[in-house]
C-alpha atoms as a PDB file:
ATOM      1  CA  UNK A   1       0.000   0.000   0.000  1.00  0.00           C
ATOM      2  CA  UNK A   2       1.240   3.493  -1.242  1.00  0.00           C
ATOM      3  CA  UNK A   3       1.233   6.364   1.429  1.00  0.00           C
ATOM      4  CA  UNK A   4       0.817   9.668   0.035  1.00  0.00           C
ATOM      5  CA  UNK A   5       1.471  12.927   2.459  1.00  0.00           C
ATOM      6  CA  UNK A   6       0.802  16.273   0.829  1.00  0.00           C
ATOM      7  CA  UNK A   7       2.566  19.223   2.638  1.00  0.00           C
ATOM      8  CA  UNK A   8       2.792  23.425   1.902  1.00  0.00           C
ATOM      9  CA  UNK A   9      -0.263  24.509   2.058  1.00  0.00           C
ATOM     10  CA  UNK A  10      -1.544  27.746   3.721  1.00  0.00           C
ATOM     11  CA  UNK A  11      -3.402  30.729   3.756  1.00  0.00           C
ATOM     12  CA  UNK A  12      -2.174  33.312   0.974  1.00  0.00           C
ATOM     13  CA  UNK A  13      -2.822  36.658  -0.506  1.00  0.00           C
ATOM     14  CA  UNK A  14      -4.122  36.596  -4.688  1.00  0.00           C
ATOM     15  CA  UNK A  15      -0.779  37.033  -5.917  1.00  0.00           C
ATOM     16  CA  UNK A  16       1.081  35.168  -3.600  1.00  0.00           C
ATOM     17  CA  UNK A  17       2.776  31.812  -4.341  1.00  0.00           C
ATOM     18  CA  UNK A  18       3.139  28.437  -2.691  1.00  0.00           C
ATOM     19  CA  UNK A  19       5.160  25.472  -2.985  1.00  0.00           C
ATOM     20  CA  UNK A  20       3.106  21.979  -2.468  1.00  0.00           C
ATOM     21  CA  UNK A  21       5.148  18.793  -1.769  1.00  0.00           C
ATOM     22  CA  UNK A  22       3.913  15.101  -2.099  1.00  0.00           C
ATOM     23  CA  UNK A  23       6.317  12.439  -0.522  1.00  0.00           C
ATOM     24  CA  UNK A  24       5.531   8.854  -1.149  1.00  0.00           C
ATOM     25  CA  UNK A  25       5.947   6.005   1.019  1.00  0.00           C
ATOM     26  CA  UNK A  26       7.534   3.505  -1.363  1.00  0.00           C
ATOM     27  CA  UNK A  27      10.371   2.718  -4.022  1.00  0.00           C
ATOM     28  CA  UNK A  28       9.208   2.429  -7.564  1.00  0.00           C
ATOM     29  CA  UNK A  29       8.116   5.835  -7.476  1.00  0.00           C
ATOM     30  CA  UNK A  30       9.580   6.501 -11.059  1.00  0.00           C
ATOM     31  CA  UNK A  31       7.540   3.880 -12.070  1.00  0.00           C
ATOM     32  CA  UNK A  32       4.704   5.774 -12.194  1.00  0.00           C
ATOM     33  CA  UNK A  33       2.889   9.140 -13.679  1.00  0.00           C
ATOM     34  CA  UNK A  34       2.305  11.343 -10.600  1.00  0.00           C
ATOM     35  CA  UNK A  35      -0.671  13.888 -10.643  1.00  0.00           C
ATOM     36  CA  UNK A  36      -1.688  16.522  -8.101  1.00  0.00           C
ATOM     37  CA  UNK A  37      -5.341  17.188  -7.786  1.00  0.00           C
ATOM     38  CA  UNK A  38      -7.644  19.380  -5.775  1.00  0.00           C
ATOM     39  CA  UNK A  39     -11.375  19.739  -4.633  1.00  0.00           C
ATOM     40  CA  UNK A  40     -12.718  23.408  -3.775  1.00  0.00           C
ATOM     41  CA  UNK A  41     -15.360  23.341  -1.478  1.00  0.00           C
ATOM     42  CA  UNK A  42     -18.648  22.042  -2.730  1.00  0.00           C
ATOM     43  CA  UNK A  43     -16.880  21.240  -6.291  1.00  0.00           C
ATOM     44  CA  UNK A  44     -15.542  17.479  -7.433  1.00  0.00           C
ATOM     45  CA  UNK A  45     -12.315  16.663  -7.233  1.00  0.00           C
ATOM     46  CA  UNK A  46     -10.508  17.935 -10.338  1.00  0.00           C
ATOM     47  CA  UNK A  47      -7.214  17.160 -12.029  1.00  0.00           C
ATOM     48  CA  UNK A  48      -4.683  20.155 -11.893  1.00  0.00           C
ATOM     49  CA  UNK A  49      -1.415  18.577 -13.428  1.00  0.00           C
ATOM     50  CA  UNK A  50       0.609  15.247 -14.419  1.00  0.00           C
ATOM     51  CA  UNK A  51       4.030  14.748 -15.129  1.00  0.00           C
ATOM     52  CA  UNK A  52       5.487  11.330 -16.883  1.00  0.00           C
ATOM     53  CA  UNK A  53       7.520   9.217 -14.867  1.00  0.00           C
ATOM     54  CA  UNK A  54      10.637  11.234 -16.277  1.00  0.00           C
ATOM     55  CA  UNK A  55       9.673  14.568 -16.795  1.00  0.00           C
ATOM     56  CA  UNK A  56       9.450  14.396 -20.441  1.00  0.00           C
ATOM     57  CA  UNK A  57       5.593  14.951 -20.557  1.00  0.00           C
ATOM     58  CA  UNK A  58       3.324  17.504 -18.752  1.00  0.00           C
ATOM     59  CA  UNK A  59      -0.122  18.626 -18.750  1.00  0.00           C
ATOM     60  CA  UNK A  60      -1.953  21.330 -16.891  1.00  0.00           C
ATOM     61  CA  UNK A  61      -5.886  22.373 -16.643  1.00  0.00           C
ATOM     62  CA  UNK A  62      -6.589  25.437 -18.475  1.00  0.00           C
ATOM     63  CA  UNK A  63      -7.542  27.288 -15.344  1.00  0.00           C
ATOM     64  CA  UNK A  64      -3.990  26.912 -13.975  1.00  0.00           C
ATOM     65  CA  UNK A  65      -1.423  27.062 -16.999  1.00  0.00           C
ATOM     66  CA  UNK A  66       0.981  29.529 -16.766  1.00  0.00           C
ATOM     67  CA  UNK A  67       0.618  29.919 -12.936  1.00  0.00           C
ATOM     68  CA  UNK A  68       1.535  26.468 -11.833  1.00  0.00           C
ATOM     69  CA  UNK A  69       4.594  23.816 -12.987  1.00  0.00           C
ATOM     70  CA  UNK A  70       4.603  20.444 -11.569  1.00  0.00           C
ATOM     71  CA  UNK A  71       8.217  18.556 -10.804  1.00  0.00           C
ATOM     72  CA  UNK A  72       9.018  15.502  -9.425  1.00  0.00           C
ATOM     73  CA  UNK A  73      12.108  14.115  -7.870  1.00  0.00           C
ATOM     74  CA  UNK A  74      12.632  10.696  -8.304  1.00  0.00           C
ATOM     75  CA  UNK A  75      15.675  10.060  -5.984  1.00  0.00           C
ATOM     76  CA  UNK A  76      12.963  11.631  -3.202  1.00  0.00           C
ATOM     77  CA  UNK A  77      10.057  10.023  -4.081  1.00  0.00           C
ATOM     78  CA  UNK A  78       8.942  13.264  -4.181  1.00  0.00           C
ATOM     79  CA  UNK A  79       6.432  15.334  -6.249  1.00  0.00           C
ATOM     80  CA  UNK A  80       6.260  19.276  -6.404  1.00  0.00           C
ATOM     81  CA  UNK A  81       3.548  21.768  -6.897  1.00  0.00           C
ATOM     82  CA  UNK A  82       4.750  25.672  -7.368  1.00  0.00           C
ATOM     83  CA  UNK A  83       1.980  27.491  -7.761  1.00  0.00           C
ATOM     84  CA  UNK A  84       2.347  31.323  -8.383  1.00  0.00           C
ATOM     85  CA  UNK A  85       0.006  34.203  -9.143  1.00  0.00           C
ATOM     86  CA  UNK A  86      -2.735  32.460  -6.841  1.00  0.00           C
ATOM     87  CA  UNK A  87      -6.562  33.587  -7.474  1.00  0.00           C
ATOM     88  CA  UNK A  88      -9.354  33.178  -4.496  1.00  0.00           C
ATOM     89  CA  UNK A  89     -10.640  30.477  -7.052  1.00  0.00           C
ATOM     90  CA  UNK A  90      -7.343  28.094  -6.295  1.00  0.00           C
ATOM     91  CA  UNK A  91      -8.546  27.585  -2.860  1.00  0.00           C
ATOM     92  CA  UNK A  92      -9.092  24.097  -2.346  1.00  0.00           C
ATOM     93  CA  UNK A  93      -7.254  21.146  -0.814  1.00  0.00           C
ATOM     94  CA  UNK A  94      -4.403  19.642  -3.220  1.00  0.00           C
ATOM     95  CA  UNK A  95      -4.031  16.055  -3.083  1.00  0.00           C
ATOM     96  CA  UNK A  96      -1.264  14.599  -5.227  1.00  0.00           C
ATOM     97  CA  UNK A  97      -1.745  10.425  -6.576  1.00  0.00           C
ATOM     98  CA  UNK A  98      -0.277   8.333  -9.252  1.00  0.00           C
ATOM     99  CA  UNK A  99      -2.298   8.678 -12.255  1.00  0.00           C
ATOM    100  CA  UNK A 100      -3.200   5.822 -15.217  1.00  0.00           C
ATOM    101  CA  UNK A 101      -1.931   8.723 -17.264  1.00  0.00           C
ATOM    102  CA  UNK A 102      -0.925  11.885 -18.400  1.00  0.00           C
ATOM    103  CA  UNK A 103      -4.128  12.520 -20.018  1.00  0.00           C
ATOM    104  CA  UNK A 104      -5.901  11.872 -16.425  1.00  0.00           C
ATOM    105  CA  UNK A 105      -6.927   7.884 -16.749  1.00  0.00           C
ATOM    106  CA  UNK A 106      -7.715   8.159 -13.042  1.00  0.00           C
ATOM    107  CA  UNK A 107      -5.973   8.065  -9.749  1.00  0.00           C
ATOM    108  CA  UNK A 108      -4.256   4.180  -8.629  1.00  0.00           C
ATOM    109  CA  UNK A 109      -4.019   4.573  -4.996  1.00  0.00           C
ATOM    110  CA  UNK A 110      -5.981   5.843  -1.830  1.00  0.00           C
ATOM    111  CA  UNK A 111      -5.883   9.483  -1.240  1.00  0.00           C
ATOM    112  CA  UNK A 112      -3.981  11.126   1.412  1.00  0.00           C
ATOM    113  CA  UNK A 113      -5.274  13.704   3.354  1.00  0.00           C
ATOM    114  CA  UNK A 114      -4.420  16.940   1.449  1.00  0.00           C
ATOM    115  CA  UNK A 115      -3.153  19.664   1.883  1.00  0.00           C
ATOM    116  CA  UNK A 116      -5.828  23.040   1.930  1.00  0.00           C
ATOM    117  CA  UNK A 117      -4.220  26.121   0.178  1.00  0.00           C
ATOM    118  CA  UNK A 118      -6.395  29.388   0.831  1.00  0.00           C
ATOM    119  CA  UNK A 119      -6.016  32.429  -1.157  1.00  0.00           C
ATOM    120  CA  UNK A 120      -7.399  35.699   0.066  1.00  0.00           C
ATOM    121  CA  UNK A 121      -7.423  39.016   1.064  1.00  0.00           C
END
């Protein structure tokens, strides 16, 4: 069983900028697309970014491209999450998971608990 534990959230300005981290329990890490996700209150659960098991393939949602980059590190077991130029409409807790896919097949493990990012004034 995979553990996933998002960290770096927090309350920000619009503007501002955080840096989300997703460490996972076990080896084989690289074996896998990684995703981060995130659910705004009363909203489903929506896919924010992927990255290929290498780096050599990433997608973003509209709503955040430009703003956000997703990296991994592989040596960590680590995935990353900057996310600059946050809006009130980023608030949400970010959940990060292995992903069928770069194209969002769907998540393989059990979530983690999240981390909640809040952007206001």
């Amino acid at each position: 069983q995979v553990q996933l534990v998002e960290s770096g959230g927090g309350l920000v300005h619009p503007g501002g900028s955080l840096r989300l981290s997703c460490a996972a329990s076990r080896d084989g890490f690289s074996g896998y697309v990684m995703g981060w996700y995130r659910q705004a209150p009363g909203k489903e659960r929506e896919l924010v970014a992927t990255i290929s098991h290498y780096s050599s393939n990433i997608n973003y949602a509209d709503s955040v491209k430009g703003r956000f980059t997703i990296s991994r590190d592989n040596a960590k077991n680590t995935v990353y999450l900057q996310m600059n130029s946050l809006r009130p409409e980023d608030t949400a807790v970010y959940y990060c998971n292995a992903d069928r896919s770069v194209y969002g097949g769907g998540r393989l493990f059990p979530w983690g608990q999240g981390t909640r990012v809040t952007v206001s004034s």
